[in-house]
N, C-alpha and C. Protein backbone atom coordinates (compact mmCIF):
# COMPACT_ATOMS: atom_id res chain seq x y z
N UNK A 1 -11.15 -35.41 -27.21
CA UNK A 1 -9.70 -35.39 -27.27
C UNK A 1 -9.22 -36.82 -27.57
N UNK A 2 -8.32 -36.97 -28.29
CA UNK A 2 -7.99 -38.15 -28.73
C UNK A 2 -6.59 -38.83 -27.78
N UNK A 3 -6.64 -40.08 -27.92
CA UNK A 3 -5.51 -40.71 -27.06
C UNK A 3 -4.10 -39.98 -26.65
N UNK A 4 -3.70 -39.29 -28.28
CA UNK A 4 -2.52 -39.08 -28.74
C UNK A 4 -2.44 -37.63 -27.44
N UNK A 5 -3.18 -36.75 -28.40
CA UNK A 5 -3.53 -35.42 -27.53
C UNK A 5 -3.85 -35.57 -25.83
N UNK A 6 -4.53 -36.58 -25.11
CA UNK A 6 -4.19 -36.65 -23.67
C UNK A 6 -3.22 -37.06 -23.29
N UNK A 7 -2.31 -37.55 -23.88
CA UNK A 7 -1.14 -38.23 -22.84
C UNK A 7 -0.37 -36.79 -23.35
N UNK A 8 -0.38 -36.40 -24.13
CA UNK A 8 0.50 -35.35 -24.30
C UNK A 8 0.18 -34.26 -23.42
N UNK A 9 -1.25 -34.31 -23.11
CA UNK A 9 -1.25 -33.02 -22.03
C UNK A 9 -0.85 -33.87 -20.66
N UNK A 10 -1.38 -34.95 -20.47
CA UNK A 10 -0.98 -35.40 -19.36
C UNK A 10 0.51 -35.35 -19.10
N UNK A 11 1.36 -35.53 -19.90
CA UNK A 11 2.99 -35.59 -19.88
C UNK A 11 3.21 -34.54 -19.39
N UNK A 12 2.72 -33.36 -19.90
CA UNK A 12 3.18 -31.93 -19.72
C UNK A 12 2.72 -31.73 -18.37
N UNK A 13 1.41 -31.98 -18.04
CA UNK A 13 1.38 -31.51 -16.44
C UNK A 13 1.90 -32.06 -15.33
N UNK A 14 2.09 -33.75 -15.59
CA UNK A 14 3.04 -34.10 -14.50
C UNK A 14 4.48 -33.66 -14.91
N UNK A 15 5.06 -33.21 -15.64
CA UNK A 15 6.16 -32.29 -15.57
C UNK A 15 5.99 -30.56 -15.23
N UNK A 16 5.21 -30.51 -15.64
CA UNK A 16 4.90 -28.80 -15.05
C UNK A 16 4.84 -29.30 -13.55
N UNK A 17 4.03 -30.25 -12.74
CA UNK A 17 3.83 -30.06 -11.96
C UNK A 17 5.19 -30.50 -10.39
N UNK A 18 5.75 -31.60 -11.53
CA UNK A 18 6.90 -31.99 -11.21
C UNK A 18 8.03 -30.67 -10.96
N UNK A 19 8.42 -29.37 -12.11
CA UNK A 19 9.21 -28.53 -11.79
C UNK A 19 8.63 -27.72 -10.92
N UNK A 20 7.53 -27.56 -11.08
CA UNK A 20 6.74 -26.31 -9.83
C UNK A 20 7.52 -27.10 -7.91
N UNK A 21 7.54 -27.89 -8.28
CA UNK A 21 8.04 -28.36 -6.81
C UNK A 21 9.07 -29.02 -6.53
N UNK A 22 10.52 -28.46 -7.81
CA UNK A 22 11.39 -28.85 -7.61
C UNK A 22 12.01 -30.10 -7.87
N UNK A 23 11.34 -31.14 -7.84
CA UNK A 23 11.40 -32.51 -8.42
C UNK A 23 11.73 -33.18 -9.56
N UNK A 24 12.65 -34.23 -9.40
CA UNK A 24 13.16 -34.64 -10.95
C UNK A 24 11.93 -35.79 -11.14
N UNK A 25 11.53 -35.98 -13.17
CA UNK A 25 10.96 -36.69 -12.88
C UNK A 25 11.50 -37.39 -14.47
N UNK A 26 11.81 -38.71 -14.94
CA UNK A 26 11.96 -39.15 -15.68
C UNK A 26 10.86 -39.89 -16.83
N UNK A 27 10.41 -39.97 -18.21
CA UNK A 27 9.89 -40.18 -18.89
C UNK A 27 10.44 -41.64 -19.40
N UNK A 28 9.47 -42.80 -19.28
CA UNK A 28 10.28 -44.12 -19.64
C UNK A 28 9.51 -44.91 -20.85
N UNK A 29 10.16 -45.41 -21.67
CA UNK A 29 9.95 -46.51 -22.62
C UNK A 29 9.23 -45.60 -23.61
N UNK A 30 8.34 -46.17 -24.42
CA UNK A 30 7.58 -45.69 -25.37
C UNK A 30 7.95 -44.13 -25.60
N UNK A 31 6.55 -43.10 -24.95
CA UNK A 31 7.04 -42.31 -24.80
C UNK A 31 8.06 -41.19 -25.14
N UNK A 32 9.27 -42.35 -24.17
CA UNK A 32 10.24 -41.43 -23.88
C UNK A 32 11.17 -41.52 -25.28
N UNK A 33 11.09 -42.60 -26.26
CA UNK A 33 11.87 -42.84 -27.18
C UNK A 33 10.74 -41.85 -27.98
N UNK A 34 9.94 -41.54 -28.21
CA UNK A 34 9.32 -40.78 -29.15
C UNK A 34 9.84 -39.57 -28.52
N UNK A 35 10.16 -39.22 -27.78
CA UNK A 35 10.67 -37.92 -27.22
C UNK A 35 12.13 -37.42 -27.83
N UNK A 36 12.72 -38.81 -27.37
CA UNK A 36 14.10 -38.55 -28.17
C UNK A 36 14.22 -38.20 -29.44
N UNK A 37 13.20 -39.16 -30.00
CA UNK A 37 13.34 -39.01 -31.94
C UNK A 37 12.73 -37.27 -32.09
N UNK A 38 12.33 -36.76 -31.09
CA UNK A 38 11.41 -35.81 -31.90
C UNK A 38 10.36 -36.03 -32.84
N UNK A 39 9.71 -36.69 -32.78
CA UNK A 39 8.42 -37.54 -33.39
C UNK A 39 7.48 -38.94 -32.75
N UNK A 40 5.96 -38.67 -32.91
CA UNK A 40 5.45 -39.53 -32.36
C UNK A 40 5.58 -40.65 -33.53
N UNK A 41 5.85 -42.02 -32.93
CA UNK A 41 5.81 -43.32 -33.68
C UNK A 41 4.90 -43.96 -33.94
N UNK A 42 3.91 -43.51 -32.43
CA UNK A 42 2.53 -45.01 -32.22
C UNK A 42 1.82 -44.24 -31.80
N UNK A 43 0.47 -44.72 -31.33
CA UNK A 43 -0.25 -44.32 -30.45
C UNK A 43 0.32 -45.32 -28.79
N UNK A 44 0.52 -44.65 -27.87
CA UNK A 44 0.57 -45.33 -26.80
C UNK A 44 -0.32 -46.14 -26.10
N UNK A 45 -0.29 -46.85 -25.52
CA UNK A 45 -1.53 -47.44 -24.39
C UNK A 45 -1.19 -46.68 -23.01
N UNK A 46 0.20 -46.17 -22.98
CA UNK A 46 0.62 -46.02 -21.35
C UNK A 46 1.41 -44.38 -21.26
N UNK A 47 1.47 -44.37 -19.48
CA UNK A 47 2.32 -43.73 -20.23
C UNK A 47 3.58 -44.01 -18.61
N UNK A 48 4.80 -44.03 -18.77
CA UNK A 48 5.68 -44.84 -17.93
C UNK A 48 6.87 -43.53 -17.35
N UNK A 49 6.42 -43.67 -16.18
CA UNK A 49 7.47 -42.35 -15.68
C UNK A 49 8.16 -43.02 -14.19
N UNK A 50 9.53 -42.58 -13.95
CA UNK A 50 10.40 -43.18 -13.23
C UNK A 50 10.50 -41.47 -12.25
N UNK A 51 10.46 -42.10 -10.55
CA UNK A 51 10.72 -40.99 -10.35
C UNK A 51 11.63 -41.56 -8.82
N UNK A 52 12.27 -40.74 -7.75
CA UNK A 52 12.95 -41.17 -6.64
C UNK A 52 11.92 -41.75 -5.96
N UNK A 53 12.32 -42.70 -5.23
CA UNK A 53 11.17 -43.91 -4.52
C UNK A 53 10.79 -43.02 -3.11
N UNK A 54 11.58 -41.72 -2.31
CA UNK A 54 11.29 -41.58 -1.60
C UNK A 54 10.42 -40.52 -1.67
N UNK A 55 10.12 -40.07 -3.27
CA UNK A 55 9.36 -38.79 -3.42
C UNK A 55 7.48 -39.71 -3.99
N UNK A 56 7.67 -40.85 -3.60
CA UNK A 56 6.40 -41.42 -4.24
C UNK A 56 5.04 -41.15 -3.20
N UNK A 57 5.21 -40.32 -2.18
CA UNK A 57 3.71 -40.29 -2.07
C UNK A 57 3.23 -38.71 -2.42
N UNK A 58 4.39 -38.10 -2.67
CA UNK A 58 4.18 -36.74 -3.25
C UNK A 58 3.92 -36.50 -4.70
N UNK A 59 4.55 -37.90 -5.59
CA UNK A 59 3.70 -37.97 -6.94
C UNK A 59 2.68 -38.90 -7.09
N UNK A 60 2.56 -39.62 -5.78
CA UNK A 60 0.61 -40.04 -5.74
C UNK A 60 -0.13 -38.95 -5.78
N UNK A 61 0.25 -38.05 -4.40
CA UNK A 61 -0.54 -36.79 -4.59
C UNK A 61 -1.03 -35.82 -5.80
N UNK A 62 0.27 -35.70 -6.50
CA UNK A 62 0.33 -35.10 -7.65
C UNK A 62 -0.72 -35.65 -8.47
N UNK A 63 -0.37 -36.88 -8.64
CA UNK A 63 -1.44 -37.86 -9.73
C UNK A 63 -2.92 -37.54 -9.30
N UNK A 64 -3.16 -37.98 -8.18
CA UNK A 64 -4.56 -37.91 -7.75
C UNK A 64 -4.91 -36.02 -7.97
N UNK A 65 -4.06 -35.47 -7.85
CA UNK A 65 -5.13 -33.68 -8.05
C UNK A 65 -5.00 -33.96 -9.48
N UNK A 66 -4.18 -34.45 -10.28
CA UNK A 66 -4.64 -34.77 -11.58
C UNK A 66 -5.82 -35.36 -12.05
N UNK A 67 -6.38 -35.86 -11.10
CA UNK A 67 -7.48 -36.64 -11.43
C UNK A 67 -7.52 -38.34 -11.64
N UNK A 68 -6.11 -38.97 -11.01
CA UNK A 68 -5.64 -40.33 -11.57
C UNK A 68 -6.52 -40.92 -10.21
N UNK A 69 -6.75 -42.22 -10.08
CA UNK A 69 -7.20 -43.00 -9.24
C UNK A 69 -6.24 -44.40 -9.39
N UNK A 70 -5.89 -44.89 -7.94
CA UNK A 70 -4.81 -46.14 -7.95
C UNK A 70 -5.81 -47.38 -9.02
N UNK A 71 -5.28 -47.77 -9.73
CA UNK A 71 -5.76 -48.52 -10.93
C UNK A 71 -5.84 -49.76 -10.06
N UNK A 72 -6.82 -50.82 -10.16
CA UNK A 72 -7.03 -52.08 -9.62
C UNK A 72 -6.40 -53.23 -10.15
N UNK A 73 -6.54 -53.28 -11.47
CA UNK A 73 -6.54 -54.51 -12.10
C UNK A 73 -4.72 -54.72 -12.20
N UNK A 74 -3.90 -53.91 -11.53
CA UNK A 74 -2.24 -54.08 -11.58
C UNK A 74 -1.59 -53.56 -10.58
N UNK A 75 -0.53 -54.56 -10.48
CA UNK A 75 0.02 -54.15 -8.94
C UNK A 75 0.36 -53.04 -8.75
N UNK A 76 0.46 -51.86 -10.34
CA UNK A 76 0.99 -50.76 -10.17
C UNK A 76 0.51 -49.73 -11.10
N UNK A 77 0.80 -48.58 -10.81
CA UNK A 77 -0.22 -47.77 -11.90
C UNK A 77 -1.24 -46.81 -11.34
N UNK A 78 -1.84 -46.16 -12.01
CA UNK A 78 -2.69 -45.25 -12.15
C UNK A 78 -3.84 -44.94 -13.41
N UNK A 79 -5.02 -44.80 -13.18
CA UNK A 79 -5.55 -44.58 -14.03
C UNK A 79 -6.65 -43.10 -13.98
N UNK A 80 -7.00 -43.10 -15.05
CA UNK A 80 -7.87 -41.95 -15.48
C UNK A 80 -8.81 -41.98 -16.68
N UNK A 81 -9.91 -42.47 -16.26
CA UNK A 81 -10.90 -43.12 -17.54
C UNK A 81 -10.42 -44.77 -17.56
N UNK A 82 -10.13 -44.53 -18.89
CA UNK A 82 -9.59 -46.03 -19.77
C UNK A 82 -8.77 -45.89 -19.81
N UNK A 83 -7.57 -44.72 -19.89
CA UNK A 83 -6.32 -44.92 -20.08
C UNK A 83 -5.86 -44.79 -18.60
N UNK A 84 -4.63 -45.79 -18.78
CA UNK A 84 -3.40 -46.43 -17.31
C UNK A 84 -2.41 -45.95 -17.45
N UNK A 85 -1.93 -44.96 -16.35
CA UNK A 85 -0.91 -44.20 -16.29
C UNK A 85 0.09 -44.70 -15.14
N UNK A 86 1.34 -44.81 -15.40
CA UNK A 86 2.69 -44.79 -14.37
C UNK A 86 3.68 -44.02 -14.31
C-alpha cells in the first residue's frame, strides 16, 4: 500500500471511529486543504488532526486499537511504521 492510500484509510477510520462514538474530530493543515480542494496535491508526510483536549485519552485509545504507538522522537504524535500521525 502506498503512502497516499494509508493515510487515506487511516483518515477514514479515525473518523469512522470518531462518529461511532459520537465525537467531533477535526482534519488540519495539509490534508485538510486537499480535502477542501477535492483533490490530492502532494504526497503527505503527516497526518494532523485537532480534537477537544478533554476527549484526548479517548483518542489515544482510539489511536492505539488502530495500531499507533506514542512516537518518541517528538513531543507529540503518534506513529505506525514510518509514518507519524497526529
Amino acid at each position: 500500500m502506498d503512502a497516499i492510500t494509508e493515510h487515506l484509510s487511516v483518515i477514514r477510520a479515525l473518523f469512522d471511529a470518531a462518529e461511532s462514538r459520537g465525537l467531533l474530530l477535526w482534519l488540519e493543515s495539509g490534508w485538510a486543504i486537499d480535502a477542501r480542494l477535492g483533490r490530492i496535491t502532494r504526497e503527505h508526510e503527516d497526518i494532523d488532526i485537532a480534537f477537544a483536549r478533554d476527549e484526548e485519552a479517548i483518542y489515544r485509545e482510539i489511536l492505539k486499537t488502530l495500531g499507533f504507538d506514542r512516537h518518541e522522537e517528538m513531543e507529540y504524535g503518534f506513529c505506525r511504521g514510518a509514518i507519524s500521525y497526529l
